[in-house]
PDB file of N, CA and C in Angstrom:
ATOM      1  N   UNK A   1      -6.578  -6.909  13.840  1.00  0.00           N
ATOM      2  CA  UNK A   1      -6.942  -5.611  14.358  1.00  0.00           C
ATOM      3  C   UNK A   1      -6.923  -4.559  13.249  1.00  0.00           C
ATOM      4  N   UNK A   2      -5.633  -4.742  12.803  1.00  0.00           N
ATOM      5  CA  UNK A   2      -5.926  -3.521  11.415  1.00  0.00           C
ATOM      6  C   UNK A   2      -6.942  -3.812  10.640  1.00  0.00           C
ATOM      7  N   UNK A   3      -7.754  -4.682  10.259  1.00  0.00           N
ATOM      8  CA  UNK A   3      -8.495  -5.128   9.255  1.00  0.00           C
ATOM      9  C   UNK A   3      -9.861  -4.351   9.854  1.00  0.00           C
ATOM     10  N   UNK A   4     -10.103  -5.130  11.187  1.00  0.00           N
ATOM     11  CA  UNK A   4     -11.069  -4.572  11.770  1.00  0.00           C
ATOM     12  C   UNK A   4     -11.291  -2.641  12.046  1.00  0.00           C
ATOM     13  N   UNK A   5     -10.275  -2.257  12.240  1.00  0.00           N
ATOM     14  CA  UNK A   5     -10.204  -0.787  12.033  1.00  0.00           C
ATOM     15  C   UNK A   5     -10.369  -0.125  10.888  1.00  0.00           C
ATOM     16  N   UNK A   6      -9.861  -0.871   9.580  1.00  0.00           N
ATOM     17  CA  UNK A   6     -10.095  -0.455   8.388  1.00  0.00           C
ATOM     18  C   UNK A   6     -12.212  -0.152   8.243  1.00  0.00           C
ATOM     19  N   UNK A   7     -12.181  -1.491   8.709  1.00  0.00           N
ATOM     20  CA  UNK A   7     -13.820  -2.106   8.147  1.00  0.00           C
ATOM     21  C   UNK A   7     -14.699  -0.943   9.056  1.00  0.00           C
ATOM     22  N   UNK A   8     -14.469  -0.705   9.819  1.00  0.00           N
ATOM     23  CA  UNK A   8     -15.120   0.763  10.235  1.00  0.00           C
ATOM     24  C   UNK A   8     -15.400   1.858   9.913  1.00  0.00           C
ATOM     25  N   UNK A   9     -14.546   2.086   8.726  1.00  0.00           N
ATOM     26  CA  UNK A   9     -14.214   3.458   8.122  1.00  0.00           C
ATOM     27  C   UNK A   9     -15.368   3.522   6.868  1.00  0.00           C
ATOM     28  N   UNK A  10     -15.470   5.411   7.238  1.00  0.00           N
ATOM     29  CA  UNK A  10     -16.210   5.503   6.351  1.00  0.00           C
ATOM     30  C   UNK A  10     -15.005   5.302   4.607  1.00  0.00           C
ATOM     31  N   UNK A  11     -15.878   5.195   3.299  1.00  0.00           N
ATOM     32  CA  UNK A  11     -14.895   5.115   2.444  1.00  0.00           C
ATOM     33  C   UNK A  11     -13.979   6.684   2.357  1.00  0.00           C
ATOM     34  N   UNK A  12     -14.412   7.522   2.745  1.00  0.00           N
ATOM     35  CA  UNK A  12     -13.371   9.032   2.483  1.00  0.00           C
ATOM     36  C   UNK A  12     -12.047   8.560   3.922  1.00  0.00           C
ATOM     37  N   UNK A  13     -12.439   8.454   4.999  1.00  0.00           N
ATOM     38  CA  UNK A  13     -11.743   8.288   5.737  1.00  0.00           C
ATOM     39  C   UNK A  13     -10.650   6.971   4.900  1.00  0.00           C
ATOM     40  N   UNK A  14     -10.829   5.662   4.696  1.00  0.00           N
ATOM     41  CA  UNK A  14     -10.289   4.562   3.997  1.00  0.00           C
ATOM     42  C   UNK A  14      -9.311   5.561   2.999  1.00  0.00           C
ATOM     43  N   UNK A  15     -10.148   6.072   1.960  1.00  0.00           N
ATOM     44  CA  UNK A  15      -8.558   7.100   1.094  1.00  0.00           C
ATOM     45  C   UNK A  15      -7.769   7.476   2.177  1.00  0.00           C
ATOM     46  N   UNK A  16      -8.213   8.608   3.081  1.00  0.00           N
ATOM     47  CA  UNK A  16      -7.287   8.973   3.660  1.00  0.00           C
ATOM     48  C   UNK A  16      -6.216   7.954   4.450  1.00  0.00           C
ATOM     49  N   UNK A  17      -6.767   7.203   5.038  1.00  0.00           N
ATOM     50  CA  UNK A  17      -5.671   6.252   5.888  1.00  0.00           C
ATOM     51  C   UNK A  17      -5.010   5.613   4.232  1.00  0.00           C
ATOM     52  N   UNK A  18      -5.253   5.357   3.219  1.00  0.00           N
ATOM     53  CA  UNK A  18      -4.241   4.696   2.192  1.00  0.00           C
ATOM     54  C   UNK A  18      -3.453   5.803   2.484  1.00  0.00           C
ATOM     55  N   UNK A  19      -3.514   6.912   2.058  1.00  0.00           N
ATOM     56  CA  UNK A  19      -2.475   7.987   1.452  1.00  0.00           C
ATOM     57  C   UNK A  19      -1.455   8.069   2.993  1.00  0.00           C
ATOM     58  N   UNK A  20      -2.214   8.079   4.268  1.00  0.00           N
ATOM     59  CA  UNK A  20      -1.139   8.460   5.018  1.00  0.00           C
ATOM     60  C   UNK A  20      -0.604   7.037   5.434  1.00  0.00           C
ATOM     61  N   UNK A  21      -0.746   5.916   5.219  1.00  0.00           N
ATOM     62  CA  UNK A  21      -0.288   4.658   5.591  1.00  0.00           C
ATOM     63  C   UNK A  21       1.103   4.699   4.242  1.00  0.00           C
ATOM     64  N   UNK A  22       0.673   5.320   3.224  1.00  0.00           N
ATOM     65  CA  UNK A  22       2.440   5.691   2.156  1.00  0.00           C
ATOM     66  C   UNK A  22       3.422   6.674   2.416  1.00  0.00           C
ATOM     67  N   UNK A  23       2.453   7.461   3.812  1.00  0.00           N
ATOM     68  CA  UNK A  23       3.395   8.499   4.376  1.00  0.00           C
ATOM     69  C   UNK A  23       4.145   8.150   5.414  1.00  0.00           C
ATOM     70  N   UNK A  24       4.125   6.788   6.268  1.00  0.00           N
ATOM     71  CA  UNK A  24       4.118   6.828   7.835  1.00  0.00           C
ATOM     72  C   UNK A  24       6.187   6.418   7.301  1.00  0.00           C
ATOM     73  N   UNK A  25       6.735   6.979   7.955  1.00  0.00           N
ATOM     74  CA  UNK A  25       8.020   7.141   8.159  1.00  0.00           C
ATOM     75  C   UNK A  25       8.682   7.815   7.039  1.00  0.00           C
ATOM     76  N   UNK A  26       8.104   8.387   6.085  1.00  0.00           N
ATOM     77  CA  UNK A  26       8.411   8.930   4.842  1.00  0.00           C
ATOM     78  C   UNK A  26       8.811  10.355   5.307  1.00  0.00           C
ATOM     79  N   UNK A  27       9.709  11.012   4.371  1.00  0.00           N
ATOM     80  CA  UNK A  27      10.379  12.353   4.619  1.00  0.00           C
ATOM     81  C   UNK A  27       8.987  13.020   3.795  1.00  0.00           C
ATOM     82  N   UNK A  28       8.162  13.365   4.589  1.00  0.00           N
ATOM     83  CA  UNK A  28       7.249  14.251   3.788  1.00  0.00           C
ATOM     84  C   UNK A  28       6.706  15.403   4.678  1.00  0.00           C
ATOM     85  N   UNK A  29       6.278  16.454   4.332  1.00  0.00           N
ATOM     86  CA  UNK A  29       5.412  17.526   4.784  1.00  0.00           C
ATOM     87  C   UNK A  29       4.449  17.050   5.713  1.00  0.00           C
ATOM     88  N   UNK A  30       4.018  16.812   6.817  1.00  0.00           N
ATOM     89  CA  UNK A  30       2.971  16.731   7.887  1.00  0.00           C
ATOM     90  C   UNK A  30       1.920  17.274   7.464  1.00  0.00           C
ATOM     91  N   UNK A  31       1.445  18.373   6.490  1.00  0.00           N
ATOM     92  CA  UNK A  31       0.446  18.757   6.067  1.00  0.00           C
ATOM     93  C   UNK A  31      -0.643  18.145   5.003  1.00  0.00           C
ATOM     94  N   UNK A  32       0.830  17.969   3.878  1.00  0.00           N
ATOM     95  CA  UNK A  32       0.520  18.334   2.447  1.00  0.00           C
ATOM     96  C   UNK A  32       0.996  16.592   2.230  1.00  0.00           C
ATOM     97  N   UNK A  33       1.659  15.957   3.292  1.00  0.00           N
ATOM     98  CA  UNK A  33       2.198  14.712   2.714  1.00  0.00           C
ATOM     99  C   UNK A  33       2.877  14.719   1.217  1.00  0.00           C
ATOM    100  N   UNK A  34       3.577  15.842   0.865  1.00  0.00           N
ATOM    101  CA  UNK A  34       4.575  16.340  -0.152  1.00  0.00           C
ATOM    102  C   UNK A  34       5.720  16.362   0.159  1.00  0.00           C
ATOM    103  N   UNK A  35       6.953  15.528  -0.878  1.00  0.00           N
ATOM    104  CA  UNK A  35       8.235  15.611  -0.124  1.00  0.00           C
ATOM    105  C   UNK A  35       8.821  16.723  -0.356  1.00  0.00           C
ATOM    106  N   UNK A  36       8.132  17.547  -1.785  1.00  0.00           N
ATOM    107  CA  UNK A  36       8.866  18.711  -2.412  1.00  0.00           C
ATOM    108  C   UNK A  36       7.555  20.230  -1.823  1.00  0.00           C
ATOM    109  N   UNK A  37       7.002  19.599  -0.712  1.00  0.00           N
ATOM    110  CA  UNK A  37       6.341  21.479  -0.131  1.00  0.00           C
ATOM    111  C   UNK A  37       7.226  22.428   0.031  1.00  0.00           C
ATOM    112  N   UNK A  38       6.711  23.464  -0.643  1.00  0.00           N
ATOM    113  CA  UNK A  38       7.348  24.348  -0.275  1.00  0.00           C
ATOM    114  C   UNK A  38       6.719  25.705   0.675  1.00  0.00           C
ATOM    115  N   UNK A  39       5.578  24.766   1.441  1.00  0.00           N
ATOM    116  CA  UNK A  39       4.668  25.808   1.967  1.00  0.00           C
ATOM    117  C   UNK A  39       3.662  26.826   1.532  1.00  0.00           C
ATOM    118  N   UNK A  40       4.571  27.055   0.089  1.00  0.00           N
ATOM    119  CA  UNK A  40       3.781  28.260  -0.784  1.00  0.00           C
ATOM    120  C   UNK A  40       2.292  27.768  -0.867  1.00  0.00           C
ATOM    121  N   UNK A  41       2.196  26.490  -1.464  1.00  0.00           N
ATOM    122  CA  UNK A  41       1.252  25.811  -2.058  1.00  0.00           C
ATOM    123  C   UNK A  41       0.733  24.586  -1.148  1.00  0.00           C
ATOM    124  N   UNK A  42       0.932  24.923   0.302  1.00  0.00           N
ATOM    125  CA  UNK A  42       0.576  24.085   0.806  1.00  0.00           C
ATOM    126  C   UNK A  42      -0.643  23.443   0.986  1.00  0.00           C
ATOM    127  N   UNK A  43      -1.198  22.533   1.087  1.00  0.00           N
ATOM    128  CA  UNK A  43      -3.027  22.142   1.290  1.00  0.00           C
ATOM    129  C   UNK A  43      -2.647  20.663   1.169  1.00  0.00           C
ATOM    130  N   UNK A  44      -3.482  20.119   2.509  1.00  0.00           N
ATOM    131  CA  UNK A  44      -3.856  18.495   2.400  1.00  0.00           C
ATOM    132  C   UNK A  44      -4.305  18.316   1.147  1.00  0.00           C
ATOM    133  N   UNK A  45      -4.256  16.621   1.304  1.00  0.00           N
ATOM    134  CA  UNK A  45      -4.469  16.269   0.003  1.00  0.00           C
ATOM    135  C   UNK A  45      -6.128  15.642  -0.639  1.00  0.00           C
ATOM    136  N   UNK A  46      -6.614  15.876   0.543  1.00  0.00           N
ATOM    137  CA  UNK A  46      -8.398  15.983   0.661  1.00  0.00           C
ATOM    138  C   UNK A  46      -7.946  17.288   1.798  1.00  0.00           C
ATOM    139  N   UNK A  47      -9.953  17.096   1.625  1.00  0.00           N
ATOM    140  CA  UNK A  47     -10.463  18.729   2.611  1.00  0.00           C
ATOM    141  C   UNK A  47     -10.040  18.271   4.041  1.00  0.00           C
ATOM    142  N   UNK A  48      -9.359  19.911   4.053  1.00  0.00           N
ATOM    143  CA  UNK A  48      -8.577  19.995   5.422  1.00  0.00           C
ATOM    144  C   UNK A  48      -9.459  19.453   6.922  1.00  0.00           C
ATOM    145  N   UNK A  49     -10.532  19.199   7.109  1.00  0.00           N
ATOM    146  CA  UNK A  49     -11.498  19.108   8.657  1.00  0.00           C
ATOM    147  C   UNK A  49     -10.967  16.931   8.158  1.00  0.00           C
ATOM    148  N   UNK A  50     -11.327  16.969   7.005  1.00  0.00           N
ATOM    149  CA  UNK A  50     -11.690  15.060   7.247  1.00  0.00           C
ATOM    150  C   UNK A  50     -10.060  15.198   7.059  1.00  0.00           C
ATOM    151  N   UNK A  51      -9.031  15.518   6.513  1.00  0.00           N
ATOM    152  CA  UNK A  51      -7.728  15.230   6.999  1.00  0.00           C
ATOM    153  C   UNK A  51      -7.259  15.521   8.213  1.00  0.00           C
ATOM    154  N   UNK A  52      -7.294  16.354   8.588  1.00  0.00           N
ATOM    155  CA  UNK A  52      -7.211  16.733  10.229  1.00  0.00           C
ATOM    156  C   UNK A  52      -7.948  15.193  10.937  1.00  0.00           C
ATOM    157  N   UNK A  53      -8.671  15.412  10.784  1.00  0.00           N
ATOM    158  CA  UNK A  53      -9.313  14.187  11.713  1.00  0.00           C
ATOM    159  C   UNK A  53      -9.357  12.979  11.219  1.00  0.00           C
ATOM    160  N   UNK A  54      -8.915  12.597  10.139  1.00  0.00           N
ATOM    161  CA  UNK A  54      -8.572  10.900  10.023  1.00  0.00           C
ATOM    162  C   UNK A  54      -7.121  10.748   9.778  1.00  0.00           C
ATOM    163  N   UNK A  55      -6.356  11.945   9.969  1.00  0.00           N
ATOM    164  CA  UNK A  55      -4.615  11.771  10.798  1.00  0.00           C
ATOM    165  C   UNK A  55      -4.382  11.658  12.112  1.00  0.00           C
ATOM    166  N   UNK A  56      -5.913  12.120  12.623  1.00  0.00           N
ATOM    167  CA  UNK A  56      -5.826  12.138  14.631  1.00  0.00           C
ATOM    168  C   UNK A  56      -6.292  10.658  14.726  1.00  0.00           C
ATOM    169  N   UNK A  57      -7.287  10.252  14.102  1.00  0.00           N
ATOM    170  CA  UNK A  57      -7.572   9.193  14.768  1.00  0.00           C
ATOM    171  C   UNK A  57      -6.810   7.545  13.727  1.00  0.00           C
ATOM    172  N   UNK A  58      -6.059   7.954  12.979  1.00  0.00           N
ATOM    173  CA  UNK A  58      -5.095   7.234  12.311  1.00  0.00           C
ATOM    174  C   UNK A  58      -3.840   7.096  13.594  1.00  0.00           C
ATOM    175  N   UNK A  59      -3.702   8.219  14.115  1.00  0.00           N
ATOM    176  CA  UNK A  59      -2.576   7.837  15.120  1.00  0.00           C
ATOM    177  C   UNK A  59      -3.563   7.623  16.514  1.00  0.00           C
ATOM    178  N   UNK A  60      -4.357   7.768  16.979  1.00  0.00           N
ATOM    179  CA  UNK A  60      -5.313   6.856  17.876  1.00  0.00           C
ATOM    180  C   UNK A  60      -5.519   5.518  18.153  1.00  0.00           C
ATOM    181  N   UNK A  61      -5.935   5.423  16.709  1.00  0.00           N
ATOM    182  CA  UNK A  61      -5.974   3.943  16.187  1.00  0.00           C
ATOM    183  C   UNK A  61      -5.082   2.987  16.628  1.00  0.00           C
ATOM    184  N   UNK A  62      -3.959   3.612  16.461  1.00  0.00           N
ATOM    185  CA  UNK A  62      -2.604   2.707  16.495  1.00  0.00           C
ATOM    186  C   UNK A  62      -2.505   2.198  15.066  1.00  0.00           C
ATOM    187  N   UNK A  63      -2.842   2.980  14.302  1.00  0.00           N
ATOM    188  CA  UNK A  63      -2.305   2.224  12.615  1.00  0.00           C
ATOM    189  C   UNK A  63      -1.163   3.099  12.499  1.00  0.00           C
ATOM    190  N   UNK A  64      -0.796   3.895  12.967  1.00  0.00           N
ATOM    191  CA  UNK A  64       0.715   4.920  12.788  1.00  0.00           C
ATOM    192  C   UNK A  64       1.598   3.471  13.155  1.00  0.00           C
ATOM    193  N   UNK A  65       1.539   2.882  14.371  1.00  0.00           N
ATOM    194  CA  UNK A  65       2.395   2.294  14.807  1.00  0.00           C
ATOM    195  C   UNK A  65       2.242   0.658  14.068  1.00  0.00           C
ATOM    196  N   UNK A  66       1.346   0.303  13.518  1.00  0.00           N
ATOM    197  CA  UNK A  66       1.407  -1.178  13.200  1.00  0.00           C
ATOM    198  C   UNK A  66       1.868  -0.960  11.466  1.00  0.00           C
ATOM    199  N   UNK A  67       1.373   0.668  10.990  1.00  0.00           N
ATOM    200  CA  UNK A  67       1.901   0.110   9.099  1.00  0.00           C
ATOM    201  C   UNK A  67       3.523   0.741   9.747  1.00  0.00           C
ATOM    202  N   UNK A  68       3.883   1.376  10.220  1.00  0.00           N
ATOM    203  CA  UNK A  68       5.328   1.658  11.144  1.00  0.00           C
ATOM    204  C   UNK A  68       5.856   0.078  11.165  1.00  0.00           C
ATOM    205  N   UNK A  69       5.558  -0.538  11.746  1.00  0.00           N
ATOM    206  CA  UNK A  69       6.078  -2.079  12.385  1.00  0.00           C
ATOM    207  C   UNK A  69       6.284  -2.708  11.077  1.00  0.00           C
ATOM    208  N   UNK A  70       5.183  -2.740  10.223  1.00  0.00           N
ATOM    209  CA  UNK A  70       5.405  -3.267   9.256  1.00  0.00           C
ATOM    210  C   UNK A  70       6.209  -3.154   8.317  1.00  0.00           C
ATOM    211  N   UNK A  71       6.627  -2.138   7.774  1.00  0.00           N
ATOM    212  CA  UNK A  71       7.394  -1.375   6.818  1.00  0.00           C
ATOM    213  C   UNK A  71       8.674  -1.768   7.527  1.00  0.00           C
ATOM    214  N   UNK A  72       9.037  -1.693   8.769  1.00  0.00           N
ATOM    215  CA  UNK A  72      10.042  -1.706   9.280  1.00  0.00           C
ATOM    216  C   UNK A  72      10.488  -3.292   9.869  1.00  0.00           C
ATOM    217  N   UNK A  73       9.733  -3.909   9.226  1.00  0.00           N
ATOM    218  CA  UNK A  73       9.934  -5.446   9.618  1.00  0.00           C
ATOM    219  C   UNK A  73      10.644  -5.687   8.045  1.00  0.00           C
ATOM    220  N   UNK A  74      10.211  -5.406   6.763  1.00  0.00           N
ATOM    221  CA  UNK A  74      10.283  -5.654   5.755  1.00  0.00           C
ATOM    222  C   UNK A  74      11.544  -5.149   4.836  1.00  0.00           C
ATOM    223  N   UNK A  75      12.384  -5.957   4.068  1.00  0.00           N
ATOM    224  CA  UNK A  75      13.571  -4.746   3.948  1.00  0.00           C
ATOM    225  C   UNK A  75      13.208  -4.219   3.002  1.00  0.00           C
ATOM    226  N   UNK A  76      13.557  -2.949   2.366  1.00  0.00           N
ATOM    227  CA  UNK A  76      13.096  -2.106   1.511  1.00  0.00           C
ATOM    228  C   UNK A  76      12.906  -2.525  -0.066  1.00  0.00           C
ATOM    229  N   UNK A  77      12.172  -2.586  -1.154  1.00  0.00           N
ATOM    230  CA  UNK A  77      12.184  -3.043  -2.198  1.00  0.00           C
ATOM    231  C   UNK A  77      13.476  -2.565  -3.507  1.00  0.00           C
ATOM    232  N   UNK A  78      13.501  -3.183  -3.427  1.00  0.00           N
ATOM    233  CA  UNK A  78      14.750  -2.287  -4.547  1.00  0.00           C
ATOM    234  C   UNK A  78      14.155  -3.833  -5.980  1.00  0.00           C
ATOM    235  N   UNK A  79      14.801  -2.870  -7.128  1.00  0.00           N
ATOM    236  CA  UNK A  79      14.719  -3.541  -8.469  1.00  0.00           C
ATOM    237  C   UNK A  79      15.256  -5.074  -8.557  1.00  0.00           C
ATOM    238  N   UNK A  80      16.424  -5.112  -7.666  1.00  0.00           N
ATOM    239  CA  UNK A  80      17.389  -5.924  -7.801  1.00  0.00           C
ATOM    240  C   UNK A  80      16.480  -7.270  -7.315  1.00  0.00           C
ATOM    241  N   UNK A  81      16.292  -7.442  -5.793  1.00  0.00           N
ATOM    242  CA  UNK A  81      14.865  -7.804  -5.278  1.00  0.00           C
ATOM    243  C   UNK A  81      13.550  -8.140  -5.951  1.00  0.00           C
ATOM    244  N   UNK A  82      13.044  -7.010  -6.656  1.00  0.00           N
ATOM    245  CA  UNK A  82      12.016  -7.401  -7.414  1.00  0.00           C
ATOM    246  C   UNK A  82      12.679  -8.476  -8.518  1.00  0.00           C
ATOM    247  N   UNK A  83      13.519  -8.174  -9.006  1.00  0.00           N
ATOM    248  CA  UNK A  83      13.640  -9.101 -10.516  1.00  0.00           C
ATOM    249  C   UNK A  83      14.086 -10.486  -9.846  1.00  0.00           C
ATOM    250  N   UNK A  84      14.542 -10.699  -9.021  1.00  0.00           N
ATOM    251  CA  UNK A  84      15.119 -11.919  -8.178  1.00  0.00           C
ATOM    252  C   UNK A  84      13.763 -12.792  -7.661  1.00  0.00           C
ATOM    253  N   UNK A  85      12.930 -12.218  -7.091  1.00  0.00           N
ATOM    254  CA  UNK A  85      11.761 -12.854  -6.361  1.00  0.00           C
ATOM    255  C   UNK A  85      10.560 -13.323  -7.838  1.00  0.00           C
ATOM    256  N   UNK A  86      10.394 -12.627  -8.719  1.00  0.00           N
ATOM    257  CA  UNK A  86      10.365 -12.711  -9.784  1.00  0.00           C
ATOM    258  C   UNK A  86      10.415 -13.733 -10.705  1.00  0.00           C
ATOM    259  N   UNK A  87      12.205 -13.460 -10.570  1.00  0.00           N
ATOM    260  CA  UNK A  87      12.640 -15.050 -11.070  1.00  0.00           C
ATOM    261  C   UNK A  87      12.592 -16.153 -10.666  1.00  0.00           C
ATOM    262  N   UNK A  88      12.177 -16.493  -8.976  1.00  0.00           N
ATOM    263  CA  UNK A  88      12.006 -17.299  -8.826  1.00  0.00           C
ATOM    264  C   UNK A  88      10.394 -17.887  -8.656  1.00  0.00           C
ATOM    265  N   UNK A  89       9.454 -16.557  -9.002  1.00  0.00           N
ATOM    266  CA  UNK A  89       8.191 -17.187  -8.910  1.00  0.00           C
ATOM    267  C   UNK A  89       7.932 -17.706 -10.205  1.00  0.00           C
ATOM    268  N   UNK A  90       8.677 -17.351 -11.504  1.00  0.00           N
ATOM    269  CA  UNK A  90       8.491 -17.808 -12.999  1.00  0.00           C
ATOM    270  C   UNK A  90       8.591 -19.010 -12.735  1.00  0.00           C
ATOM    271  N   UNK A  91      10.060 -19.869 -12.017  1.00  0.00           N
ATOM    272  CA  UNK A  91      10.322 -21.267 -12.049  1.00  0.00           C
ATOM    273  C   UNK A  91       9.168 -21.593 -11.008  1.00  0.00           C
ATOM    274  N   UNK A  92       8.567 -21.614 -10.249  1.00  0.00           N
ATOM    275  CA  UNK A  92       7.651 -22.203  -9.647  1.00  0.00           C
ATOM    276  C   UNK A  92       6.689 -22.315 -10.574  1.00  0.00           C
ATOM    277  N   UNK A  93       5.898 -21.380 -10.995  1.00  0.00           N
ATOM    278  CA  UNK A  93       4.805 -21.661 -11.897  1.00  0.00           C
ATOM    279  C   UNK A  93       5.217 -22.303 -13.215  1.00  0.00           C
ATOM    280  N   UNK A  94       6.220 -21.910 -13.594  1.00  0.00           N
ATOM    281  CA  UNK A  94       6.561 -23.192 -15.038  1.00  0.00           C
ATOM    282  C   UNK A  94       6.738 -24.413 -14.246  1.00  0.00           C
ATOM    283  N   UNK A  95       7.022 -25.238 -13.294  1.00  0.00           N
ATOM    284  CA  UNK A  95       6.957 -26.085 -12.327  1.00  0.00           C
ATOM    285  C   UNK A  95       4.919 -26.678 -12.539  1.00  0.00           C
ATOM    286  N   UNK A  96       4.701 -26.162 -12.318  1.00  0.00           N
ATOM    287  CA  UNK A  96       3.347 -26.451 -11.529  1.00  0.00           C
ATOM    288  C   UNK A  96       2.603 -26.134 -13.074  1.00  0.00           C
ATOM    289  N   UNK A  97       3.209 -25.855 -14.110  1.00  0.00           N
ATOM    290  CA  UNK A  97       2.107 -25.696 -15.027  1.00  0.00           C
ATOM    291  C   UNK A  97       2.669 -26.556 -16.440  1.00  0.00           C
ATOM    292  N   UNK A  98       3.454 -27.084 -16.166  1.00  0.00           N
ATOM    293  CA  UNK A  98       3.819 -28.781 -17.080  1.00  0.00           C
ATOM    294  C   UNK A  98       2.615 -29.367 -17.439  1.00  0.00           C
ATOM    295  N   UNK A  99       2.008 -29.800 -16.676  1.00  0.00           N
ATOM    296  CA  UNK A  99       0.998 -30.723 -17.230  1.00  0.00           C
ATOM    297  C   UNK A  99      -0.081 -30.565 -17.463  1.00  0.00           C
ATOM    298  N   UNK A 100      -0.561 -29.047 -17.310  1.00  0.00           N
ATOM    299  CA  UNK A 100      -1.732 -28.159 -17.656  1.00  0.00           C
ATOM    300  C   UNK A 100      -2.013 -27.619 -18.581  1.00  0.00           C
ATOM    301  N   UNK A 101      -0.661 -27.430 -19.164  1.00  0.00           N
ATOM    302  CA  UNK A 101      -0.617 -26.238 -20.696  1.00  0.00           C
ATOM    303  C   UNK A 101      -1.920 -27.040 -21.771  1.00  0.00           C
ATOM    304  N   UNK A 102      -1.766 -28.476 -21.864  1.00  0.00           N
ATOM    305  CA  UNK A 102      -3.128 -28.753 -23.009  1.00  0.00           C
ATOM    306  C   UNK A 102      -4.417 -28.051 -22.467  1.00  0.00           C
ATOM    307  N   UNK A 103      -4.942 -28.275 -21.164  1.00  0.00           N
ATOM    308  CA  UNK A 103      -6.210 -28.041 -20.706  1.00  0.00           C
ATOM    309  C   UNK A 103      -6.584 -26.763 -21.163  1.00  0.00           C
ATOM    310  N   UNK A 104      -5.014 -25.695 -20.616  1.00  0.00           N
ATOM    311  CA  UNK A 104      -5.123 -23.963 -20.464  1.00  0.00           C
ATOM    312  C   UNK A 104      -5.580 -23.930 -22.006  1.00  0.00           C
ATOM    313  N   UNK A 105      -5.233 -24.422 -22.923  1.00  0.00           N
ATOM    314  CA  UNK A 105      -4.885 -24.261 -24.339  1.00  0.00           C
ATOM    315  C   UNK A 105      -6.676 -24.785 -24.696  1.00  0.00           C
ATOM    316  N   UNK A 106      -6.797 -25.706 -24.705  1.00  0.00           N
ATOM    317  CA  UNK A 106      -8.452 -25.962 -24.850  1.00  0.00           C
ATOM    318  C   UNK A 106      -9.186 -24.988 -24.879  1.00  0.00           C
ATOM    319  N   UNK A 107      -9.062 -24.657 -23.402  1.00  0.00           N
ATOM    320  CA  UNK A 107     -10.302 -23.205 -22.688  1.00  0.00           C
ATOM    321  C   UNK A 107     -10.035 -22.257 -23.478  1.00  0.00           C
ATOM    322  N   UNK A 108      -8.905 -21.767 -23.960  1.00  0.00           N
ATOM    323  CA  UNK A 108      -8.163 -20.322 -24.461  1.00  0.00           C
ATOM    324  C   UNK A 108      -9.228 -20.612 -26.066  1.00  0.00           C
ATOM    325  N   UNK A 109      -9.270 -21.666 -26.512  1.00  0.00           N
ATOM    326  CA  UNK A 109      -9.621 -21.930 -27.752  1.00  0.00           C
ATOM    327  C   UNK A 109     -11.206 -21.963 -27.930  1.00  0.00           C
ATOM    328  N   UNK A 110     -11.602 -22.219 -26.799  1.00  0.00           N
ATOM    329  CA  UNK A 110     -13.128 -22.023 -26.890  1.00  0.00           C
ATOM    330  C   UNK A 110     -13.964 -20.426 -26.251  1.00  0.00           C
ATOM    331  N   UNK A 111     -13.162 -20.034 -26.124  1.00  0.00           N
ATOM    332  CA  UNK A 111     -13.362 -18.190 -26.117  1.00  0.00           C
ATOM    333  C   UNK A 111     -13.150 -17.612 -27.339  1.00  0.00           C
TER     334      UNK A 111
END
């Protein structure tokens, strides 16, 4: 379903749903999607009519509630995490690439 909702969109609308799909549970400004607004300087982050209206029909959609679900299914990324998942995708691919390194090495040599 999200895919299919995406594939509808015009491409300005598509920016907009990226930018507010990095906002959906985020401590940010409702306007400006800024965590540091200070109102002074407030303004969406495209022109105000296509933000207005691809935040209405972003929560229409039901993509408020499914990148919501998602984010909130997932536990949060931290460094520690990254370097761990990391480390274990290095040993998989040194795994799986033992007996390839001559071939890789061939091709690399004929470029």
């Amino acid at each position: 379903m999200y895919g299919r909702i995406r594939a509808k969109l015009s491409n300005e609308k598509v920016y907009v749903y990226d930018i507010l799909e990095d906002s959906v549970d985020s401590d940010v400004c409702w306007n400006c999607l800024c965590q540091e607004c200070d109102w002074a300087t407030c303004t969406p982050p495209v022109e105000t009519l296509l933000f207005h209206e691809a935040s209405k029909s972003f929560v229409e959609d039901g993509m408020w509630d499914m990148v919501s679900s998602a984010k909130s299914s997932n536990p949060p990324l931290t460094k520690e995490i990254f370097l761990q998942e990391r480390g274990q995708t290095d040993d998989h691919w040194e795994d799986e690439a033992e007996g390839d390194q001559d071939v890789w090495g061939e091709d690399d040599e004929d470029n």
